[in-house]
C-alpha atoms as a PDB file:
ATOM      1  CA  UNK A   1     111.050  53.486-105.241  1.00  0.00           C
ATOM      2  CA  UNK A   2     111.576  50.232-103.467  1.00  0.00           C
ATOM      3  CA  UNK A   3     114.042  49.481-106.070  1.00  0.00           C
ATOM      4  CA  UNK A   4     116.107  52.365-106.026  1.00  0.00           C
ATOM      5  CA  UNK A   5     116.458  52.532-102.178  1.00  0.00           C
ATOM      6  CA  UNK A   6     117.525  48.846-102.384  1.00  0.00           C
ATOM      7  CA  UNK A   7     120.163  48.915-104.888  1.00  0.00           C
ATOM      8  CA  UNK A   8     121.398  52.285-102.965  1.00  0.00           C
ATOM      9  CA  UNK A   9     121.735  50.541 -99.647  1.00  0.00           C
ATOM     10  CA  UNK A  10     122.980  47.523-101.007  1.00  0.00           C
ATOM     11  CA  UNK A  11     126.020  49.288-102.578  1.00  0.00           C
ATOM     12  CA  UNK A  12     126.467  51.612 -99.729  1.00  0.00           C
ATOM     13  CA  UNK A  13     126.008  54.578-102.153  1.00  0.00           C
ATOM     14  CA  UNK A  14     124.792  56.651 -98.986  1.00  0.00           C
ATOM     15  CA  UNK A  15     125.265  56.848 -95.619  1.00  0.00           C
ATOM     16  CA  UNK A  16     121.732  57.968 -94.847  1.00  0.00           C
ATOM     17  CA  UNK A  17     118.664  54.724 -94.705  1.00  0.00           C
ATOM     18  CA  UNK A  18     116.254  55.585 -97.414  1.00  0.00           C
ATOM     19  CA  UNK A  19     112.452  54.491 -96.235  1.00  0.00           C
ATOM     20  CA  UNK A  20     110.116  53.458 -98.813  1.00  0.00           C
ATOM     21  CA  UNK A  21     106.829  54.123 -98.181  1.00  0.00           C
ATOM     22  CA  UNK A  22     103.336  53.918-100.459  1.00  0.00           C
ATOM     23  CA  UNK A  23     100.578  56.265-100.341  1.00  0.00           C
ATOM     24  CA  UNK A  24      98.032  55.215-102.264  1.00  0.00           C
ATOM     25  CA  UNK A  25      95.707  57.860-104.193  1.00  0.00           C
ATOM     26  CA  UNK A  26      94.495  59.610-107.060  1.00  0.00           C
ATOM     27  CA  UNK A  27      97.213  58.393-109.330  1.00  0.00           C
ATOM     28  CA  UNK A  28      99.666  60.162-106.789  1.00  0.00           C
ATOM     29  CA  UNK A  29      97.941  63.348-105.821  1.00  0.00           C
ATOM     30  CA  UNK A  30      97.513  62.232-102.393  1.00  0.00           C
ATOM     31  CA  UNK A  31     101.554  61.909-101.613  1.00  0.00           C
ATOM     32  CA  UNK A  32     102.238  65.064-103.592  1.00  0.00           C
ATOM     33  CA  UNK A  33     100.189  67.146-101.172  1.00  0.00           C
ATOM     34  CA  UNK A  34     101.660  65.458 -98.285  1.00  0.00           C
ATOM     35  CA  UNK A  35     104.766  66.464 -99.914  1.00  0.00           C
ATOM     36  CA  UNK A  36     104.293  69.687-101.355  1.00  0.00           C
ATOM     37  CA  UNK A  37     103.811  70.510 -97.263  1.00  0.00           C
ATOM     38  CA  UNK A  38     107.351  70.031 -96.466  1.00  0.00           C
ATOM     39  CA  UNK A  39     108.616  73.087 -98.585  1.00  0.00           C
ATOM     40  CA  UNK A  40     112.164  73.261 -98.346  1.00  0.00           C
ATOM     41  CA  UNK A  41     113.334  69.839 -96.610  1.00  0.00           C
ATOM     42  CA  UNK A  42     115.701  68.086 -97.723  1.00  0.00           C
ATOM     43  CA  UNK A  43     114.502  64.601 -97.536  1.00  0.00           C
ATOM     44  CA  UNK A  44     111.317  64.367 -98.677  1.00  0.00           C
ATOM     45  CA  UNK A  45     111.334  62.587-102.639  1.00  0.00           C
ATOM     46  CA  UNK A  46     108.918  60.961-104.212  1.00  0.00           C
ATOM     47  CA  UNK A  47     109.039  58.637-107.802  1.00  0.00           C
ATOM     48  CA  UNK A  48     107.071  60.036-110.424  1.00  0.00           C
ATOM     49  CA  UNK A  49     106.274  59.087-114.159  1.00  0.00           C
ATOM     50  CA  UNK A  50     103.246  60.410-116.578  1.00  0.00           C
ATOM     51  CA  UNK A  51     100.403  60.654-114.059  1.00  0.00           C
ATOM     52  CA  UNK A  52     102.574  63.688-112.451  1.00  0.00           C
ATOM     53  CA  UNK A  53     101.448  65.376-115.607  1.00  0.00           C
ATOM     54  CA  UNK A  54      98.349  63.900-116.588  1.00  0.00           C
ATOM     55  CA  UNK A  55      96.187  63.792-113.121  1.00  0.00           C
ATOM     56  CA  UNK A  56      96.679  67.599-112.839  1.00  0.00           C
ATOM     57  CA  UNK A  57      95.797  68.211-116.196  1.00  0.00           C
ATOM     58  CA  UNK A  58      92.728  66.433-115.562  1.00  0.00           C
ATOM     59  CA  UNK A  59      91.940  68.494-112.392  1.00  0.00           C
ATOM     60  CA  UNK A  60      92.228  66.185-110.517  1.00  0.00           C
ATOM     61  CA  UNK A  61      95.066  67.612-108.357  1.00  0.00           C
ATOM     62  CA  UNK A  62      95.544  71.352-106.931  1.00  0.00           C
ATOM     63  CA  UNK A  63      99.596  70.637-107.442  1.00  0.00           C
ATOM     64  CA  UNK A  64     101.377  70.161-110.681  1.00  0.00           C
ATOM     65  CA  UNK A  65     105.212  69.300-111.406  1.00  0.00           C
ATOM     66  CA  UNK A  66     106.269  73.434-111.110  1.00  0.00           C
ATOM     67  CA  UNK A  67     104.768  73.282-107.730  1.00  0.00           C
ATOM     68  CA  UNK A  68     107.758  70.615-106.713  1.00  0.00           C
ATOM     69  CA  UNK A  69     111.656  70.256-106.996  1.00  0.00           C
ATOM     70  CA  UNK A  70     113.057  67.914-110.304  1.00  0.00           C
ATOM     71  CA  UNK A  71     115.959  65.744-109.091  1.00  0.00           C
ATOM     72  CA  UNK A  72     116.653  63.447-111.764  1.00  0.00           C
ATOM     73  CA  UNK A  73     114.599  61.279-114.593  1.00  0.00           C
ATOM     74  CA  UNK A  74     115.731  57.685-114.025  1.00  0.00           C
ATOM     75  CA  UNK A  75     114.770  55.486-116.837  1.00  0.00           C
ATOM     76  CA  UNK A  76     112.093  54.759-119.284  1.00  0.00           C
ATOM     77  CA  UNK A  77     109.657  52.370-120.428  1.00  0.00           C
ATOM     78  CA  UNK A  78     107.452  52.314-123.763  1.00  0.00           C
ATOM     79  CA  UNK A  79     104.090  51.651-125.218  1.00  0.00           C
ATOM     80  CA  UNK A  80     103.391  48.174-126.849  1.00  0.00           C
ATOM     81  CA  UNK A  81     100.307  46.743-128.963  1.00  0.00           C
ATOM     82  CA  UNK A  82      99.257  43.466-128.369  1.00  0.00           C
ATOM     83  CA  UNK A  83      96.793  41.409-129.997  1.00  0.00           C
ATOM     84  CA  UNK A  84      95.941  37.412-129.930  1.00  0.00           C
ATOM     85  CA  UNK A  85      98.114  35.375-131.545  1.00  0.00           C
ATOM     86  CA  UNK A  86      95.684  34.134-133.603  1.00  0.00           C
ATOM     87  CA  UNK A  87      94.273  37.296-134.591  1.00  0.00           C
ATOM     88  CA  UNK A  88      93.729  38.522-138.262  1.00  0.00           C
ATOM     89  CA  UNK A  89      95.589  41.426-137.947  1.00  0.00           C
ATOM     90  CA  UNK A  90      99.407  40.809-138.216  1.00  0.00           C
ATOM     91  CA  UNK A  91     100.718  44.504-138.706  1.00  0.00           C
ATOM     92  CA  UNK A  92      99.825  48.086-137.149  1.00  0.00           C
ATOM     93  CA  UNK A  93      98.278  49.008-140.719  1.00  0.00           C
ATOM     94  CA  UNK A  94      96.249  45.955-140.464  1.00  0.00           C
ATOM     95  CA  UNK A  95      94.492  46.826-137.370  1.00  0.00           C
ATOM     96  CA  UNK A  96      94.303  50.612-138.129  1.00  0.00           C
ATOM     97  CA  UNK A  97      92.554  49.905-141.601  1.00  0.00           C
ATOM     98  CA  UNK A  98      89.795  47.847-139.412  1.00  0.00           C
ATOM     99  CA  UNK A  99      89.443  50.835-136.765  1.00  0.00           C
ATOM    100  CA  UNK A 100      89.331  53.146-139.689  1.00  0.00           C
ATOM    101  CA  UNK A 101      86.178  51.171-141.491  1.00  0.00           C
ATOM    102  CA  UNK A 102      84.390  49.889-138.456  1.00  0.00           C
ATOM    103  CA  UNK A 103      84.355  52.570-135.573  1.00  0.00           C
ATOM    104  CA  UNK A 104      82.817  50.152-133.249  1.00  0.00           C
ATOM    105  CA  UNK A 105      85.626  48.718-132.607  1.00  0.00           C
ATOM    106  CA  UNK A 106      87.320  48.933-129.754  1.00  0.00           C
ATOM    107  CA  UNK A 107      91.331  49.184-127.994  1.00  0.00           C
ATOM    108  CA  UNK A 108      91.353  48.532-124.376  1.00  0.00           C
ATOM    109  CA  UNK A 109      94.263  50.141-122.096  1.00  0.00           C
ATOM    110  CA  UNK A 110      94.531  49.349-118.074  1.00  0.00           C
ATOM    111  CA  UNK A 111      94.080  52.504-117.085  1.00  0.00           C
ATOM    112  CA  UNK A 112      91.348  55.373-117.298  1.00  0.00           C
ATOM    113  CA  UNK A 113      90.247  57.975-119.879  1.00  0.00           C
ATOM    114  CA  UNK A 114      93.421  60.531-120.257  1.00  0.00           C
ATOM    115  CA  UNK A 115      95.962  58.232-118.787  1.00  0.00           C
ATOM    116  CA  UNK A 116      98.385  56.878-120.037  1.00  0.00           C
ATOM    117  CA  UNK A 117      97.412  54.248-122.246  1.00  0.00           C
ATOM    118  CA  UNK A 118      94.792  56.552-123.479  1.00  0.00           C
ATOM    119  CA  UNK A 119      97.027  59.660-124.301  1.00  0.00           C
ATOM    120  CA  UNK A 120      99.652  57.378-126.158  1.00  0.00           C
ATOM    121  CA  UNK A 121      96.849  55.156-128.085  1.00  0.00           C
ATOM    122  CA  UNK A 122      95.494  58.337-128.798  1.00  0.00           C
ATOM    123  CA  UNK A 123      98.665  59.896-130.400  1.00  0.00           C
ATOM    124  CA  UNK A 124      99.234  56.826-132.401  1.00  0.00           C
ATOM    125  CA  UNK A 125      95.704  56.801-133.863  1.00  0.00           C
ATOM    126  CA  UNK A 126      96.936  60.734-134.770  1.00  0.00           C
ATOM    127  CA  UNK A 127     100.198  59.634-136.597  1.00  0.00           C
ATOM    128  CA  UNK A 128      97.848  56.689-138.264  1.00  0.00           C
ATOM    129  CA  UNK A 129      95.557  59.815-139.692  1.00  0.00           C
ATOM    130  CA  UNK A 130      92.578  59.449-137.487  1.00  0.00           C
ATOM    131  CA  UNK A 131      91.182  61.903-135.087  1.00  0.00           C
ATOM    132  CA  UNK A 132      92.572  61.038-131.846  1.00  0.00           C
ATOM    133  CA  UNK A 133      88.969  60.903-130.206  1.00  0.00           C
ATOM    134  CA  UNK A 134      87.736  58.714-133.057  1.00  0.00           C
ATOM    135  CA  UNK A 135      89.657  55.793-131.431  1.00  0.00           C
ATOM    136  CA  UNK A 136      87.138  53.860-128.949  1.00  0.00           C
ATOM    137  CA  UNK A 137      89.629  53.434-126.332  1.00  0.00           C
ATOM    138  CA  UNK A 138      88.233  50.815-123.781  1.00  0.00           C
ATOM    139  CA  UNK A 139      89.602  51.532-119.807  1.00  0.00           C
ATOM    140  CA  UNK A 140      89.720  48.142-117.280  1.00  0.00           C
ATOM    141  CA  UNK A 141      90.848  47.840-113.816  1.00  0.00           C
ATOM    142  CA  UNK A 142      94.401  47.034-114.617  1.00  0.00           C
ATOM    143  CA  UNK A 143      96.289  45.335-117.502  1.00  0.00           C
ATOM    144  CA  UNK A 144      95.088  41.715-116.195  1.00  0.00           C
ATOM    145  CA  UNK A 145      91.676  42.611-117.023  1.00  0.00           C
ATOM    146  CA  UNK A 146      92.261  44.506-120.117  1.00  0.00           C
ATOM    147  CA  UNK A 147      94.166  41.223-121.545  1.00  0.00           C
ATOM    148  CA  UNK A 148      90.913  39.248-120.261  1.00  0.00           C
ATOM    149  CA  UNK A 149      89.007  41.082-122.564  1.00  0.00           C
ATOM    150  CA  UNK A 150      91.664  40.579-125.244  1.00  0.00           C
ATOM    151  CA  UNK A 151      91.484  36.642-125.139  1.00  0.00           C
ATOM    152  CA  UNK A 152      87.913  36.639-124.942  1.00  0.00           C
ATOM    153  CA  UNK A 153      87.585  38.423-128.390  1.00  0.00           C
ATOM    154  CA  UNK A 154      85.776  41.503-126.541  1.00  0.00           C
ATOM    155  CA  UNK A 155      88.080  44.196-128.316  1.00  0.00           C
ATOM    156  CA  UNK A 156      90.660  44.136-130.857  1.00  0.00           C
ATOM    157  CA  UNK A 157      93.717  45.225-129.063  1.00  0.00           C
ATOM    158  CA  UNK A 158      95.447  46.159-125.728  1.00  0.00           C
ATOM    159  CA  UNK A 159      97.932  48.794-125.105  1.00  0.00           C
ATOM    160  CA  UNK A 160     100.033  48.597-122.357  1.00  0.00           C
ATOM    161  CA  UNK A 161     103.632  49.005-121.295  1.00  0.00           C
ATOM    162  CA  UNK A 162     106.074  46.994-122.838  1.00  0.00           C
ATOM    163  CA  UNK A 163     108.429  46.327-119.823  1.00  0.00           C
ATOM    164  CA  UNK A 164     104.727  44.319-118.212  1.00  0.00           C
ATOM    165  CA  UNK A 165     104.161  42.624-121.873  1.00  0.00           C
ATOM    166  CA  UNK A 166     107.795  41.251-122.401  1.00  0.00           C
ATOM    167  CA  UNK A 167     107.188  37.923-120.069  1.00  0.00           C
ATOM    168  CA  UNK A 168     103.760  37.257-121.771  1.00  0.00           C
ATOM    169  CA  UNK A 169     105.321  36.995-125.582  1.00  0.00           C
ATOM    170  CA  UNK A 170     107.632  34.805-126.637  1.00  0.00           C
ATOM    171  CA  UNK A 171     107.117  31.020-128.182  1.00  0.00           C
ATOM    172  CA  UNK A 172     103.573  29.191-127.272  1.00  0.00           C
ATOM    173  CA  UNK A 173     102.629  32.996-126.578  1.00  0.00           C
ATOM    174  CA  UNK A 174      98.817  33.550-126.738  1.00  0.00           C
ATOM    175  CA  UNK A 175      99.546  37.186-127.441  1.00  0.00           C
ATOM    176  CA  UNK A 176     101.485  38.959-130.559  1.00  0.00           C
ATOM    177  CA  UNK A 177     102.861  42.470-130.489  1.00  0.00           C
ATOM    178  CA  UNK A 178     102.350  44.331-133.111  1.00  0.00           C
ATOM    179  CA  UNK A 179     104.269  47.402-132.638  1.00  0.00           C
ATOM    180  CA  UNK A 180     106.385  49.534-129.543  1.00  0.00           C
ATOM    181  CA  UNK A 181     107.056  53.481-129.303  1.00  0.00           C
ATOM    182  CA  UNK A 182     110.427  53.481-128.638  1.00  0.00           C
ATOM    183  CA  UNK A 183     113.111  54.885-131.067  1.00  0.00           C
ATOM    184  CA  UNK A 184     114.665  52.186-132.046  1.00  0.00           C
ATOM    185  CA  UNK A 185     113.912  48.106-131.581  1.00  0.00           C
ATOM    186  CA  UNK A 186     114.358  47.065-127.841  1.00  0.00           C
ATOM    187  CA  UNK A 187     116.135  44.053-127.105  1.00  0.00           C
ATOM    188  CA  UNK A 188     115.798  40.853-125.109  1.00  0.00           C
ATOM    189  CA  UNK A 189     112.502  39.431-125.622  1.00  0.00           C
ATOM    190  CA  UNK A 190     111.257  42.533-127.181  1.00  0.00           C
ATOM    191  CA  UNK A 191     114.283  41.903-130.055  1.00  0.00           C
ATOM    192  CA  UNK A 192     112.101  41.140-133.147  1.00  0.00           C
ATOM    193  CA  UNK A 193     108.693  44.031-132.274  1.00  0.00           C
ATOM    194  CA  UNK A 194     109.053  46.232-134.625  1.00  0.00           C
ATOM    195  CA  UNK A 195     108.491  50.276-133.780  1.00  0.00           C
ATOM    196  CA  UNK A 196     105.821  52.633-135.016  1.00  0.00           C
ATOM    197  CA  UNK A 197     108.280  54.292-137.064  1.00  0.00           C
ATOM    198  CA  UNK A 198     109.640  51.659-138.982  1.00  0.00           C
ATOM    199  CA  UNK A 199     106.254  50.800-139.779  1.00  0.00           C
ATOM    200  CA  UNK A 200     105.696  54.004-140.988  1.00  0.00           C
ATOM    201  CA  UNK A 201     104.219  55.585-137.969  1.00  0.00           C
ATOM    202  CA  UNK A 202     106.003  59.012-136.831  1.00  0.00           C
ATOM    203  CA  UNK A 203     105.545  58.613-133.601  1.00  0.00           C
ATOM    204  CA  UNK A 204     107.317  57.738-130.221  1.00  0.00           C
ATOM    205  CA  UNK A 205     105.719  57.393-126.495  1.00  0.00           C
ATOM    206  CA  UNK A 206     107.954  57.167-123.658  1.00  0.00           C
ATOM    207  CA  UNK A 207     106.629  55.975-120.283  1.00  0.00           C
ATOM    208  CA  UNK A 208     109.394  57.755-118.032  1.00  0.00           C
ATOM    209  CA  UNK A 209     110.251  57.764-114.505  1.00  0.00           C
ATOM    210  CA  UNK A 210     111.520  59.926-112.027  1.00  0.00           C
ATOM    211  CA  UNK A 211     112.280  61.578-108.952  1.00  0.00           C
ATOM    212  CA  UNK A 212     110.965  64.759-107.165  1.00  0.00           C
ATOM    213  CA  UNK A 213     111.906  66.599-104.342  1.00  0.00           C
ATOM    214  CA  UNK A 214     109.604  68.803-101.877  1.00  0.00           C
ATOM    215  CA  UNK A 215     109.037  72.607-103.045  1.00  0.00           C
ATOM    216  CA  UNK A 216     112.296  74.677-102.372  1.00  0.00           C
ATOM    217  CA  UNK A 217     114.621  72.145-102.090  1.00  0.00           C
ATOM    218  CA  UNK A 218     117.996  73.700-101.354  1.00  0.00           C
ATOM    219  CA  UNK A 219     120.383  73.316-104.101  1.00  0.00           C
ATOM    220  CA  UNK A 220     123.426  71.356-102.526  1.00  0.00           C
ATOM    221  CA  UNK A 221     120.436  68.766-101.662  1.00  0.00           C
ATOM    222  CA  UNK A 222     119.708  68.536-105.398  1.00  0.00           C
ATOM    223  CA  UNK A 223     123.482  68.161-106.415  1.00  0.00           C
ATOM    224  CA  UNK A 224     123.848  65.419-104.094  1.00  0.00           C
ATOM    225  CA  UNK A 225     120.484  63.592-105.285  1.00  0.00           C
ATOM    226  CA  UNK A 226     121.757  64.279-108.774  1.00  0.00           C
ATOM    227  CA  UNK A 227     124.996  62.519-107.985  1.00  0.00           C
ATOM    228  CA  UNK A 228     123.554  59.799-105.965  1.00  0.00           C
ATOM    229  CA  UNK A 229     120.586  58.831-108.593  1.00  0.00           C
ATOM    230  CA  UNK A 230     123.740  58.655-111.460  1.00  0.00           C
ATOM    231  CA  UNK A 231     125.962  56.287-109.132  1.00  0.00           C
ATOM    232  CA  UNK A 232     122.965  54.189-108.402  1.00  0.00           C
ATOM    233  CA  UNK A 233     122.676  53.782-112.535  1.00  0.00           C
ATOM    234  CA  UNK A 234     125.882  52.627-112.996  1.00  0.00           C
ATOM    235  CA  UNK A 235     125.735  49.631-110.411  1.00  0.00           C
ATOM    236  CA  UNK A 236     125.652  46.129-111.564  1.00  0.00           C
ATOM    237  CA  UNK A 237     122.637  45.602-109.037  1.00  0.00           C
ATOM    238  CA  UNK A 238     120.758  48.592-110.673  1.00  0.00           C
ATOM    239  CA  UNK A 239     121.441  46.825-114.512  1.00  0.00           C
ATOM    240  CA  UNK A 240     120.394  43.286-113.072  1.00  0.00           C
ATOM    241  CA  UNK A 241     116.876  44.736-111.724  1.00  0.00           C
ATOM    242  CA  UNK A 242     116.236  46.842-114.645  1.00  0.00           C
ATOM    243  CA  UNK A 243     116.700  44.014-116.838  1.00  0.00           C
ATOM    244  CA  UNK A 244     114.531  41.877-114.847  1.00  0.00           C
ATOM    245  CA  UNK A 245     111.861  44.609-115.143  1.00  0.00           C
ATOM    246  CA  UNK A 246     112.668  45.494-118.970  1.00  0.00           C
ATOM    247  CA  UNK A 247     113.735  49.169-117.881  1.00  0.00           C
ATOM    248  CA  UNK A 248     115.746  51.642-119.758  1.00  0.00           C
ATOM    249  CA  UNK A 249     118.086  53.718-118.222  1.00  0.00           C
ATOM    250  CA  UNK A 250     117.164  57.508-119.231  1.00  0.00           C
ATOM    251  CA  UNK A 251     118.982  59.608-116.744  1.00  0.00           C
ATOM    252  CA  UNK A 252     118.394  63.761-116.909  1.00  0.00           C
ATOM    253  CA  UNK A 253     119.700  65.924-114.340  1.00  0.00           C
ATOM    254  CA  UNK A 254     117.648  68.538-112.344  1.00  0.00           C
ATOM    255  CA  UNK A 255     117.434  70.955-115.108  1.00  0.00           C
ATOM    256  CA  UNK A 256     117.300  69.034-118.059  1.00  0.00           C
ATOM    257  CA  UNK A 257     114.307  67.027-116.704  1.00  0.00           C
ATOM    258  CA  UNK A 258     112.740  69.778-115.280  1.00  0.00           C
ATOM    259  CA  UNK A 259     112.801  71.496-119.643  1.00  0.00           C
ATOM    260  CA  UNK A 260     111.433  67.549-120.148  1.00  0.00           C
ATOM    261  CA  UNK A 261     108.971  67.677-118.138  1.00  0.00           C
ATOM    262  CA  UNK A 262     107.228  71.651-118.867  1.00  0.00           C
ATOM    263  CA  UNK A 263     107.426  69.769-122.742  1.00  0.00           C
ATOM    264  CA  UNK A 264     105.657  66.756-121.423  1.00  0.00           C
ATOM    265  CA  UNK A 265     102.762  69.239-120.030  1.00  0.00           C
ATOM    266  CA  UNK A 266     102.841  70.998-123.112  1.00  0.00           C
ATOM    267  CA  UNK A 267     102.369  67.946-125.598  1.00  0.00           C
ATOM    268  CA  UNK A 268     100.037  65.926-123.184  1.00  0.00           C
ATOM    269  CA  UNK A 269      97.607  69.380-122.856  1.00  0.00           C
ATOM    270  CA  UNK A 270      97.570  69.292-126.859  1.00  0.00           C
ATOM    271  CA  UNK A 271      96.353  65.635-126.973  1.00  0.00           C
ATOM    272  CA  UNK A 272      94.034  65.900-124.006  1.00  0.00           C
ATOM    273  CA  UNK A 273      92.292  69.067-126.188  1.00  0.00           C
ATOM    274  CA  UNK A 274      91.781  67.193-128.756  1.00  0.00           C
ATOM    275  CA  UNK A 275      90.111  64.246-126.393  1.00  0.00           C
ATOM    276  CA  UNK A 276      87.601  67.054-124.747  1.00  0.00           C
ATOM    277  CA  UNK A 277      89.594  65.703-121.828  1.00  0.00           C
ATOM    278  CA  UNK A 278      91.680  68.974-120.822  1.00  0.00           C
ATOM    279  CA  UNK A 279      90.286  70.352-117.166  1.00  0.00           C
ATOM    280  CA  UNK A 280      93.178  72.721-116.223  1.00  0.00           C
END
């Protein structure tokens, strides 16, 4: 959010002051009921990613994405699997063949049961042929802790975002990645991972991000957002931050990432169901 108001201040994309402001909270439920208040005005928006689908599915939040206005997806980011670099296990079939004979062994992710991490660890281990529940997925504090755990030979792997990981591999790297859900190979420092799917995996994970607006938003206010959020992508201050933060620019209008998101629900319920995680 901080981002986006920056760059559009900074290139005078609107004549309005955008205020960024954090509210902290059950993964985001707290700021969507402060939102989902404000039916109807205009200039209430809030970022959003996963969690907007995930934390309701998990019942832990009375409001879900229908219950608010889609403006715009903004960009993505993917999954990554990291291991030490002196590990044994030097491909995603080497590491799945070791889950696969010894179910003791464990994955850690920085985030909790059904988040994130979890959900896209859990669709890999699906694609690899393995229950998606059979994986012992590992949850820590944050990714610092999670890659703690790593180093000190407590679990076997770490799954995390990609865009976090990309300043942590490289030469003289303690860490090696294994494999990333996007499409196709990412560049920069990212440049020689290879995907799931070349690897034989059929299987992508995107870790998007968004804007919402309150419920009711009037339409010409969602035009202009849509607008705005599009100019803002196209800025050379935009491109320098999201390379700095190893984004990837994913715009969808109103409509188009509202269909995204109802499919996001729909795929994320499927996997949760098979976790014993679903509390919709």
């Amino acid at each position: 959010v901080r981002t986006m108001s920056r760059v559009i201040q900074q290139e005078s994309l609107a004549d309005e002051s955008f205020a960024a402001i954090n509210v902290p909270g059950g993964g985001g439920a707290v700021a969507w009921a402060q939102v989902a208040r404000d039916s109807g005005n205009p200039h209430k928006l809030f970022a959003t990613s996963p969690p907007m689908i995930l934390v309701p599915l998990a019942g832990a939040s009375r409001y879900d994405h229908t219950d608010f206005t889609p403006i715009a997806r903004i960009n993505t980011d993917y999954s990554i699997i990291l291991v030490a670099a002196d590990s044994e296990y030097q491909t995603l079939d080497d590491l799945f063949e070791a889950l696969k004979a010894n179910p003791g062994l464990s994955v850690g992710g920085g985030s909790a049961p059904g988040s994130m991490d979890h959900i896209s660890m859990a669709g890999l281990a699906s694609a690899a042929g393995m229950e998606p529940s059979a994986v012992n997925y590992i949850p820590f504090s944050g990714g610092g802790d999670a890659m703690t755990n790593l180093m000190g030979g407590h679990i076997e792997a770490v799954i995390g975002g990609a865009g976090e990981a990309v300043g942590q591999l490289g030469e003289g790297s303690q860490l090696r990645a294994l494999g990333v859900s996007s499409e196709e190979r990412l560049g920069g420092g990212l440049a020689d991972v290879p995907t799931y799917q070349e690897q034989g995996y059929d299987y992508t994970f995107d870790i998007w991000r968004g804007v919402m607006g309150a419920p009711e938003m009037p339409e010409e206010a969602v035009e202009y957002y849509e607008t705005l959020f599009a100019e803002m992508l196209e800025t050379d201050a935009w491109r320098e931050a999201s390379d700095q933060l190893g984004w990837i620019d994913a715009y969808q209008d109103s409509e188009t990432f509202g269909a995204f998101l109802d499919d996001q629900q729909e795929q994320f319920s499927s996997v949760l169901t098979d976790l014993g995680l679903l509390r919709q």
